[in-house]
Protein backbone atom coordinates (compact mmCIF):
# COMPACT_ATOMS: atom_id res chain seq x y z
CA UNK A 1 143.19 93.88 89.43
CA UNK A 2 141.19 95.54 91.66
CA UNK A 3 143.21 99.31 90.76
CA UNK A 4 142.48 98.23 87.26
CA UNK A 5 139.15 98.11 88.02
CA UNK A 6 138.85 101.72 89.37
CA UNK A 7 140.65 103.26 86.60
CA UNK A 8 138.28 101.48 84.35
CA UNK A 9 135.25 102.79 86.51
CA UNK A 10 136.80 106.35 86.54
CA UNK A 11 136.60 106.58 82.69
CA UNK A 12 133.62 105.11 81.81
CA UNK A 13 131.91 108.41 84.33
CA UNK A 14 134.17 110.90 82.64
CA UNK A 15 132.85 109.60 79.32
CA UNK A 16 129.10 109.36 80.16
CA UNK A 17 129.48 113.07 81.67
CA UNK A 18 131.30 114.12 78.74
CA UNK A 19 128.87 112.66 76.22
CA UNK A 20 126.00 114.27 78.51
CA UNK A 21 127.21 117.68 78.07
CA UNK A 22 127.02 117.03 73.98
CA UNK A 23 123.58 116.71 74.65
CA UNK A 24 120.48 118.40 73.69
CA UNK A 25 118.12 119.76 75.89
CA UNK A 26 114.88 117.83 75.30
CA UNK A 27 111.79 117.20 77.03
CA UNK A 28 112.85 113.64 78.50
CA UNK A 29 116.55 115.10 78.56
CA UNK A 30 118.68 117.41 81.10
CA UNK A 31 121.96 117.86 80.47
CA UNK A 32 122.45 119.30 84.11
CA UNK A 33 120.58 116.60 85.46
CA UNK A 34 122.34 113.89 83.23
CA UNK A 35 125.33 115.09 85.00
CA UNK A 36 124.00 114.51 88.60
CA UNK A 37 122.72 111.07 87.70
CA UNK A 38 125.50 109.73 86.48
CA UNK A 39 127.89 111.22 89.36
CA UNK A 40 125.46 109.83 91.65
CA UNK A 41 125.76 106.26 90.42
CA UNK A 42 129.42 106.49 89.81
CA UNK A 43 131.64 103.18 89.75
CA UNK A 44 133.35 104.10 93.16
CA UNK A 45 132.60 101.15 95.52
CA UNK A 46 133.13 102.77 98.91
CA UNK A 47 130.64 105.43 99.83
CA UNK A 48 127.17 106.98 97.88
CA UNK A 49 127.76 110.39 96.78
CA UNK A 50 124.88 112.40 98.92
CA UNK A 51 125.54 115.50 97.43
CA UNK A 52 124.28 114.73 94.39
CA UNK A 53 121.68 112.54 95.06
CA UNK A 54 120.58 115.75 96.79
CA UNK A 55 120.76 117.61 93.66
CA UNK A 56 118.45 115.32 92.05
CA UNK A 57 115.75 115.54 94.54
CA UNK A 58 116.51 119.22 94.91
CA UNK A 59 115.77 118.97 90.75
CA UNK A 60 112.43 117.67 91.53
CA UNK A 61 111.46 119.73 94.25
CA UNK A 62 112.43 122.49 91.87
CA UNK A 63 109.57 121.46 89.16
CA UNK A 64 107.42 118.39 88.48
CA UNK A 65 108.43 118.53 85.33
CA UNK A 66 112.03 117.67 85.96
CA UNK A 67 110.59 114.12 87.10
CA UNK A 68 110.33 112.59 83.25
CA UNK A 69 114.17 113.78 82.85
CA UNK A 70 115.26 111.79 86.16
CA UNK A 71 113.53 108.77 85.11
CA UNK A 72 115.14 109.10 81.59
CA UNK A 73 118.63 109.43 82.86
CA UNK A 74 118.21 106.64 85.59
CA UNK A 75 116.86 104.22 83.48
CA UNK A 76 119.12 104.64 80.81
CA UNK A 77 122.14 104.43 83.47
CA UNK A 78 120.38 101.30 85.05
CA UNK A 79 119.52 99.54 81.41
CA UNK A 80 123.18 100.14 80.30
CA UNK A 81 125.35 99.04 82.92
CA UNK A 82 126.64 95.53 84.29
CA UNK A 83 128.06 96.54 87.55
CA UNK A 84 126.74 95.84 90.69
CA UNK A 85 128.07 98.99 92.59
CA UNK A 86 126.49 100.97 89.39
CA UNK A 87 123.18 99.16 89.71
CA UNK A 88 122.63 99.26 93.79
CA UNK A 89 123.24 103.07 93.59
CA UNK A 90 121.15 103.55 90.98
CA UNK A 91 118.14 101.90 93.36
CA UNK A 92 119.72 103.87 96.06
CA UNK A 93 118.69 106.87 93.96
CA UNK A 94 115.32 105.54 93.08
CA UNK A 95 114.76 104.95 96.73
CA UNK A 96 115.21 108.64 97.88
CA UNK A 97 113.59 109.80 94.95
CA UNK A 98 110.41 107.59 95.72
CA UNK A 99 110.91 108.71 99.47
CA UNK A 100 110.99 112.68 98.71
CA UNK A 101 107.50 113.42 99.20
CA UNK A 102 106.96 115.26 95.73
CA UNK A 103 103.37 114.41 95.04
CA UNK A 104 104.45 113.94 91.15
CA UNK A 105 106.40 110.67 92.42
CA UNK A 106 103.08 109.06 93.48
CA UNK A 107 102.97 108.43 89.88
CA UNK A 108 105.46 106.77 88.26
CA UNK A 109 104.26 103.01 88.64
CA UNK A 110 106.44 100.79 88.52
CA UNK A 111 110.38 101.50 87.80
CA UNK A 112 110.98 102.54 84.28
CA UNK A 113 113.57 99.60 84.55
CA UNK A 114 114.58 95.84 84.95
CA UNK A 115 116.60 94.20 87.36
CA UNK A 116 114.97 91.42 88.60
CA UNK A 117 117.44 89.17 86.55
CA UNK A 118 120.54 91.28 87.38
CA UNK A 119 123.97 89.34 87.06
CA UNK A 120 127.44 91.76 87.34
CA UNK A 121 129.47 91.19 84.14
CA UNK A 122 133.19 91.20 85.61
CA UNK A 123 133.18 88.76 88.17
CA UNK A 124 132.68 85.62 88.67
CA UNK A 125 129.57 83.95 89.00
CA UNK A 126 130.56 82.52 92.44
CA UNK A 127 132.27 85.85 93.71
CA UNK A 128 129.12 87.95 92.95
CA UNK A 129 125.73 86.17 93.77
CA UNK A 130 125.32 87.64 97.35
CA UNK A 131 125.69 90.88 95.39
CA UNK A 132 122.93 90.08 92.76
CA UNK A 133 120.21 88.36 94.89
CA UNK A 134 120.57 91.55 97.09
CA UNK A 135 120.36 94.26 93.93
CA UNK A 136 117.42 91.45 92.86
CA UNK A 137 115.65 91.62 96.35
CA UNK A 138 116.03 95.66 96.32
CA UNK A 139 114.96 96.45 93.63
CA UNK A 140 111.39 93.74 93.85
CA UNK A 141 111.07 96.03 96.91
CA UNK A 142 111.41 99.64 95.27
CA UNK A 143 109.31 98.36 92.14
CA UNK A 144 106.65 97.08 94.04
CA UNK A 145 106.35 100.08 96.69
CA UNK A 146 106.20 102.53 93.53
CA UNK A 147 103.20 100.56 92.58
CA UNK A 148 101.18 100.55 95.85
CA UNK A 149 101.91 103.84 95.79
CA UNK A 150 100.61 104.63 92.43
CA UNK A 151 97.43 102.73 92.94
CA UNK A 152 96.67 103.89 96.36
CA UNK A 153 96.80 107.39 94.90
CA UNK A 154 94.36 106.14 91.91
CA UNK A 155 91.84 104.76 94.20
CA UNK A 156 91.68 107.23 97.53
CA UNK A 157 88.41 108.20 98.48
CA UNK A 158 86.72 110.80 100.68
CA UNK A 159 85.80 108.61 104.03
CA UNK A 160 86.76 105.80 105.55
CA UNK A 161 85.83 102.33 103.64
CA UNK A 162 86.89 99.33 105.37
CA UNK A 163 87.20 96.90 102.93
CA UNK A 164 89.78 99.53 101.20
CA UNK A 165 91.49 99.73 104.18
CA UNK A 166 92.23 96.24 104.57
CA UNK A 167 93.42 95.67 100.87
CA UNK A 168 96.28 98.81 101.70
CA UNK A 169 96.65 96.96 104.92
CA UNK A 170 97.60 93.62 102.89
CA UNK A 171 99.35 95.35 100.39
CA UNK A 172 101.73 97.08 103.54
CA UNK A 173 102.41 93.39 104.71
CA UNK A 174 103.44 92.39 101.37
CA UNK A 175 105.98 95.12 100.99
CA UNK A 176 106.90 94.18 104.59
CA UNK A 177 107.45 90.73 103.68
CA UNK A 178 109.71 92.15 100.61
CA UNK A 179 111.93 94.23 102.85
CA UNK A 180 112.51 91.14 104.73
CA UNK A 181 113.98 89.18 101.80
CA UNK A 182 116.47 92.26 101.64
CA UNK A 183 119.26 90.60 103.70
CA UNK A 184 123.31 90.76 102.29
CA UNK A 185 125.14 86.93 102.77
CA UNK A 186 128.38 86.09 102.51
CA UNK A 187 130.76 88.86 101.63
CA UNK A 188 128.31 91.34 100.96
CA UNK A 189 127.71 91.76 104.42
CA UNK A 190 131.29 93.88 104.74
CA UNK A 191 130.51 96.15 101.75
CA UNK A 192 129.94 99.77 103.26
CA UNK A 193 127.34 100.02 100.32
CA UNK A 194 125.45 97.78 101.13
CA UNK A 195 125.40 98.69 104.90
CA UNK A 196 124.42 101.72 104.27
CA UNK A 197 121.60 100.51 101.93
CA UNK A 198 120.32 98.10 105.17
CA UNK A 199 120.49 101.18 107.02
CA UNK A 200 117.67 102.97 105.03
CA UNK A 201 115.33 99.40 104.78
CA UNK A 202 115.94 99.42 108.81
CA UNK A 203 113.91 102.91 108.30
CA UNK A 204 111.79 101.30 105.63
CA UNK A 205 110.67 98.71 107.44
CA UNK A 206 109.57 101.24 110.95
CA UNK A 207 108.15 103.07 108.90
CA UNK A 208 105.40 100.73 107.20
CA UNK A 209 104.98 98.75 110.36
CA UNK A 210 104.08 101.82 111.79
CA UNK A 211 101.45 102.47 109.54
CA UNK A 212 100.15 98.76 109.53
CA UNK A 213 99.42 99.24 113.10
CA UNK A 214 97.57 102.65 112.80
CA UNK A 215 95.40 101.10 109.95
CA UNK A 216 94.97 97.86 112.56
CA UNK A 217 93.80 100.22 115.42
CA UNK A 218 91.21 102.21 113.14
CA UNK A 219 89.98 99.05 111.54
CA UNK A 220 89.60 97.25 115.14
CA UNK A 221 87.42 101.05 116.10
CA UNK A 222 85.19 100.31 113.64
CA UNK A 223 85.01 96.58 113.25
CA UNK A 224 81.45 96.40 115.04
CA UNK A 225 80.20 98.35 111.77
CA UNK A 226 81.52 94.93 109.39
CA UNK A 227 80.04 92.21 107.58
CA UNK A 228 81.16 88.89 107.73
CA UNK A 229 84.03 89.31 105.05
CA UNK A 230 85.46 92.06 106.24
CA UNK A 231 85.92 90.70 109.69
CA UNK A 232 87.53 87.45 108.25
CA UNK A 233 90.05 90.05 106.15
CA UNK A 234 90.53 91.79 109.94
CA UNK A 235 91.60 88.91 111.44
CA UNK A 236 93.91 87.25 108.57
CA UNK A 237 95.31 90.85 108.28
CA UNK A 238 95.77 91.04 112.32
CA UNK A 239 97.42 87.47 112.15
CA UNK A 240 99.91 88.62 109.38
CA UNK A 241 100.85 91.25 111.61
CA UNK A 242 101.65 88.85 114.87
CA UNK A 243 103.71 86.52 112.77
CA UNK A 244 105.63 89.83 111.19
CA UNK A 245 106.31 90.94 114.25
CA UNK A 246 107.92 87.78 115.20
CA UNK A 247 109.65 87.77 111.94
CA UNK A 248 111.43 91.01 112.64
CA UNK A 249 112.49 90.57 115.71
CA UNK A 250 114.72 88.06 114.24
CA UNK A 251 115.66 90.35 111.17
CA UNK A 252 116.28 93.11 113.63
CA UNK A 253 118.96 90.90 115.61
CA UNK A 254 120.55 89.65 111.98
CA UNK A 255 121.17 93.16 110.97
CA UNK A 256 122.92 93.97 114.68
CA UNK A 257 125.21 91.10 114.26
CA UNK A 258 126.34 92.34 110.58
CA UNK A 259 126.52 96.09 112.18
CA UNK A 260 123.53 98.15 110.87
CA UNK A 261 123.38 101.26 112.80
CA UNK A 262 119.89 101.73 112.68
CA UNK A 263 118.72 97.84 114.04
CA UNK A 264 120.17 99.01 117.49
CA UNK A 265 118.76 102.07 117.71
CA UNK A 266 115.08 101.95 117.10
CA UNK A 267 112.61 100.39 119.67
CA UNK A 268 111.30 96.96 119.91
CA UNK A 269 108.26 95.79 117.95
CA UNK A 270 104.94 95.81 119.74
CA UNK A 271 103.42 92.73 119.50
CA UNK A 272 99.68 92.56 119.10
CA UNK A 273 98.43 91.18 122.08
CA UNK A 274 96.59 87.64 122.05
CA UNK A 275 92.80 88.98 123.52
CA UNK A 276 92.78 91.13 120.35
CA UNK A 277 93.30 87.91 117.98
CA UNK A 278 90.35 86.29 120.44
CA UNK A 279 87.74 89.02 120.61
CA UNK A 280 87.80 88.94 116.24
CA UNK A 281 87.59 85.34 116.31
CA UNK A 282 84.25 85.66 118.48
CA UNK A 283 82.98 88.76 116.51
CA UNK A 284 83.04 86.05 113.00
CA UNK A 285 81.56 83.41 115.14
CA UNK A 286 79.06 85.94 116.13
CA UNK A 287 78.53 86.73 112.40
CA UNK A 288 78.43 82.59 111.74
CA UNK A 289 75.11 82.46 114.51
CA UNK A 290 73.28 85.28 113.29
CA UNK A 291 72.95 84.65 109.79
CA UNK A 292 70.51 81.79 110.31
CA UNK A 293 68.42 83.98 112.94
CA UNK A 294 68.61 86.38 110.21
CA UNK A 295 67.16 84.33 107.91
CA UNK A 296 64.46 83.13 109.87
CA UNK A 297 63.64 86.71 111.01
CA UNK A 298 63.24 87.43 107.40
CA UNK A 299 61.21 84.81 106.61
CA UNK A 300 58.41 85.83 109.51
CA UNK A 301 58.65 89.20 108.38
CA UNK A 302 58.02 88.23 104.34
CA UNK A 303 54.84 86.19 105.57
CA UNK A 304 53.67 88.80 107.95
CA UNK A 305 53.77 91.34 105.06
CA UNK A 306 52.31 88.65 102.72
CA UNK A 307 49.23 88.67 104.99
CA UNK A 308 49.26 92.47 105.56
CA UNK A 309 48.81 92.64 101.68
CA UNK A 310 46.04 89.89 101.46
CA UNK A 311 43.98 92.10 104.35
CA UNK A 312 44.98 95.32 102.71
CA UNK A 313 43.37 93.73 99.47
CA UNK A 314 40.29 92.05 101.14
CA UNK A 315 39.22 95.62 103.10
CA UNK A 316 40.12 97.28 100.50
CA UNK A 317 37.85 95.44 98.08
CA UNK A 318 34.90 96.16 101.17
CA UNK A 319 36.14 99.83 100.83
CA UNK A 320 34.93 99.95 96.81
CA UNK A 321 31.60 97.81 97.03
CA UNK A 322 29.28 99.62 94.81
CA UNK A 323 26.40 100.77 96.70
CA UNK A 324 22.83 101.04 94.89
CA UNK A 325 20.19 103.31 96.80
CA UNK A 326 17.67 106.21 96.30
CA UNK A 327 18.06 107.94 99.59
CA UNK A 328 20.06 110.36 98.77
CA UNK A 329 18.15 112.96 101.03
CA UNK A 330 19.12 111.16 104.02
CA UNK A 331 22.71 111.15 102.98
CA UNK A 332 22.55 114.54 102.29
CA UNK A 333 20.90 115.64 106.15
CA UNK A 334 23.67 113.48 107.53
CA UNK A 335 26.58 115.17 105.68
CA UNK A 336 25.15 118.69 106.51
CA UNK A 337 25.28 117.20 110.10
CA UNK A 338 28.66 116.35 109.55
CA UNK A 339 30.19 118.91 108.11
CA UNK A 340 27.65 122.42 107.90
CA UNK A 341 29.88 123.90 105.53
CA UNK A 342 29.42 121.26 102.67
CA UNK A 343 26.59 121.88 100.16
CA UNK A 344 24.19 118.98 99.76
CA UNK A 345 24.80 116.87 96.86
CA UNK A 346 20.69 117.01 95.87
CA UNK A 347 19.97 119.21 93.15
CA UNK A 348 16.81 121.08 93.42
CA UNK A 349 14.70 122.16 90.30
CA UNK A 350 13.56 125.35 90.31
CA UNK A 351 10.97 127.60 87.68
CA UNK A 352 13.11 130.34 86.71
CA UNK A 353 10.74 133.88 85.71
CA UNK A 354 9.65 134.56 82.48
CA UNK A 355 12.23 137.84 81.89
CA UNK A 356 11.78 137.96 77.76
CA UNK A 357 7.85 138.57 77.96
CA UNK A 358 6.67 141.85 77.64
């Protein structure tokens, strides 16, 4: 049965390359690239085919506009197929593709396909679940990373803003949390596949806690500069992290036991130490027995300016009194006393010659 199978598998690639090379060359289709899709997502069970899922990165490294022809041939591989070996290669794909750092990848969204409902085809429903709730879990992962990835390239700003920080921050545990629910049961934990898929979400997961730590450390510098909100998002974000931690340790030792390479070889998770968790907590309370200081401060400073107006008005009104008096010549000796340079304000009449009489 299992020899039928792979003679089965065999043809159904000849055919797909064979139709591929009918093919015209389109803007959403490669023949060439066809090709390296569809030998990278062959039906073999036992090993990924690197060399061409190097050729299809090497495709998009070549031009960006090679990405729409990837996407094309992968989803139209991933749409038409019911095979489990077919499907977790094709995320395998998706999942170097996503990880090439092409800057044209940061926008693709979400996967141009569907698998969150994946069920193989030729097997039995009680022989293949561990194999679709792991394709399920991998690819909620991949669809959701291409997303954050998308949007954090949609909103990136010049500066630092730490209320943006936090949402990436919560957005990195959720994908964290994802990666987590990425773990083979049952006979699925044997499948050289799928250990070599638990290899790369070992890698995956370093790699984002990593970063949720950096963005923890900047956001802790400058958590003195925060309002009240964005020290409560500090501190559920910091909490998130502690429990993670704890979390992975015991992933970590899972994946040993089943023999992923990569569990065993990377360090232990730092934890975040306690006093941190304790000095937020007393920077909200802080927040908590301000505001009503605040409020009170602002207050005596609204009636203090209140007042300052009703003087301003009152001298002011002293300031414009009209003043009614004919001694002008006195207030004219006492601004030439003032000021010398001034001319007086009296006008003096004069009798001007008689220049027209002869």
């Amino acid at each position: 049965m299992r020899l039928w199978r792979r003679a089965s598998g065999i043809f159904k690639d000849q055919n797909s390359i064979w139709l591929a090379n009918l093919s015209r060359r389109t803007a959403l289709r490669n023949p060439d690239i066809e090709k390296a899709v569809i030998r990278a997502t062959t039906h073999y069970d036992l090993y990924f085919d690197r060399r061409n899922i190097e050729r299809v990165c090497e495709w998009l490294r070549i031009s960006p506009f090679n990405l729409k022809p990837i996407l094309w041939s992968v989803s139209n591989r991933m749409e038409k197929t019911r095979n489990w070996v077919v499907a977790l290669k094709g995320l395998y794909l998706m999942h170097n593709v996503t990880n090439s750092r092409v800057p044209c990848v940061r926008k693709i969204g979400r996967l141009p396909f569907d698998l969150s409902n994946f069920n193989d085809g030729y097997g039995r429903q009680s022989k293949t679940w561990p194999f679709n709730t792991f394709i399920r879990a991998y690819y909620a992962f991949l669809d959701q990373k291409s997303t954050v990835v998308f949007q954090q390239t949609e909103e990136k700003g010049e500066g630092f803003l730490m209320k943006q920080e936090l949402v990436l921050l919560q957005k990195l545990q959720a994908l964290i949390d994802l990666l987590m629910q990425i773990k083979p049961q049952a006979k699925a934990t044997f499948v050289p596949l799928i250990l070599d898929v638990m290899d790369g979400i070992i890698i995956e997961i370093y790699d984002l806690y990593s970063r949720i730590c950096r963005g923890i450390a900047i956001v802790l510098m400058n958590i003195y500069s925060a309002n009240k909100a964005e020290a409560t998002m500090a501190l559920s974000v910091v909490q998130k992290a502690t429990q993670q931690g704890e979390d992975l340790s015991y992933y970590f030792e899972f994946c040993q036991e089943i023999g992923v390479v990569n569990a065993s070889e990377f360090p232990v998770i730092d934890r975040i130490p306690e006093e941190g968790l304790h000095e937020l907590e007393q920077i909200i309370k802080s927040f908590s027995e301000d505001e009503p200081k605040q409020h009170e401060e602002k207050a005596i400073v609204l009636r203090e300016a209140k007042k300052s107006i009703n003087e301003g008005k009152s001298f002011y009104r002293d300031d414009l009194r009209t003043i009614i008096t004919d001694k002008w010549e006195k207030f004219d000796e006492d601004l030439v006393q003032k000021n010398p340079f001034e001319s007086p304000l009296t006008t003096y009449n004069q009798e001007l010659p008689d220049l027209i009489s002869f």
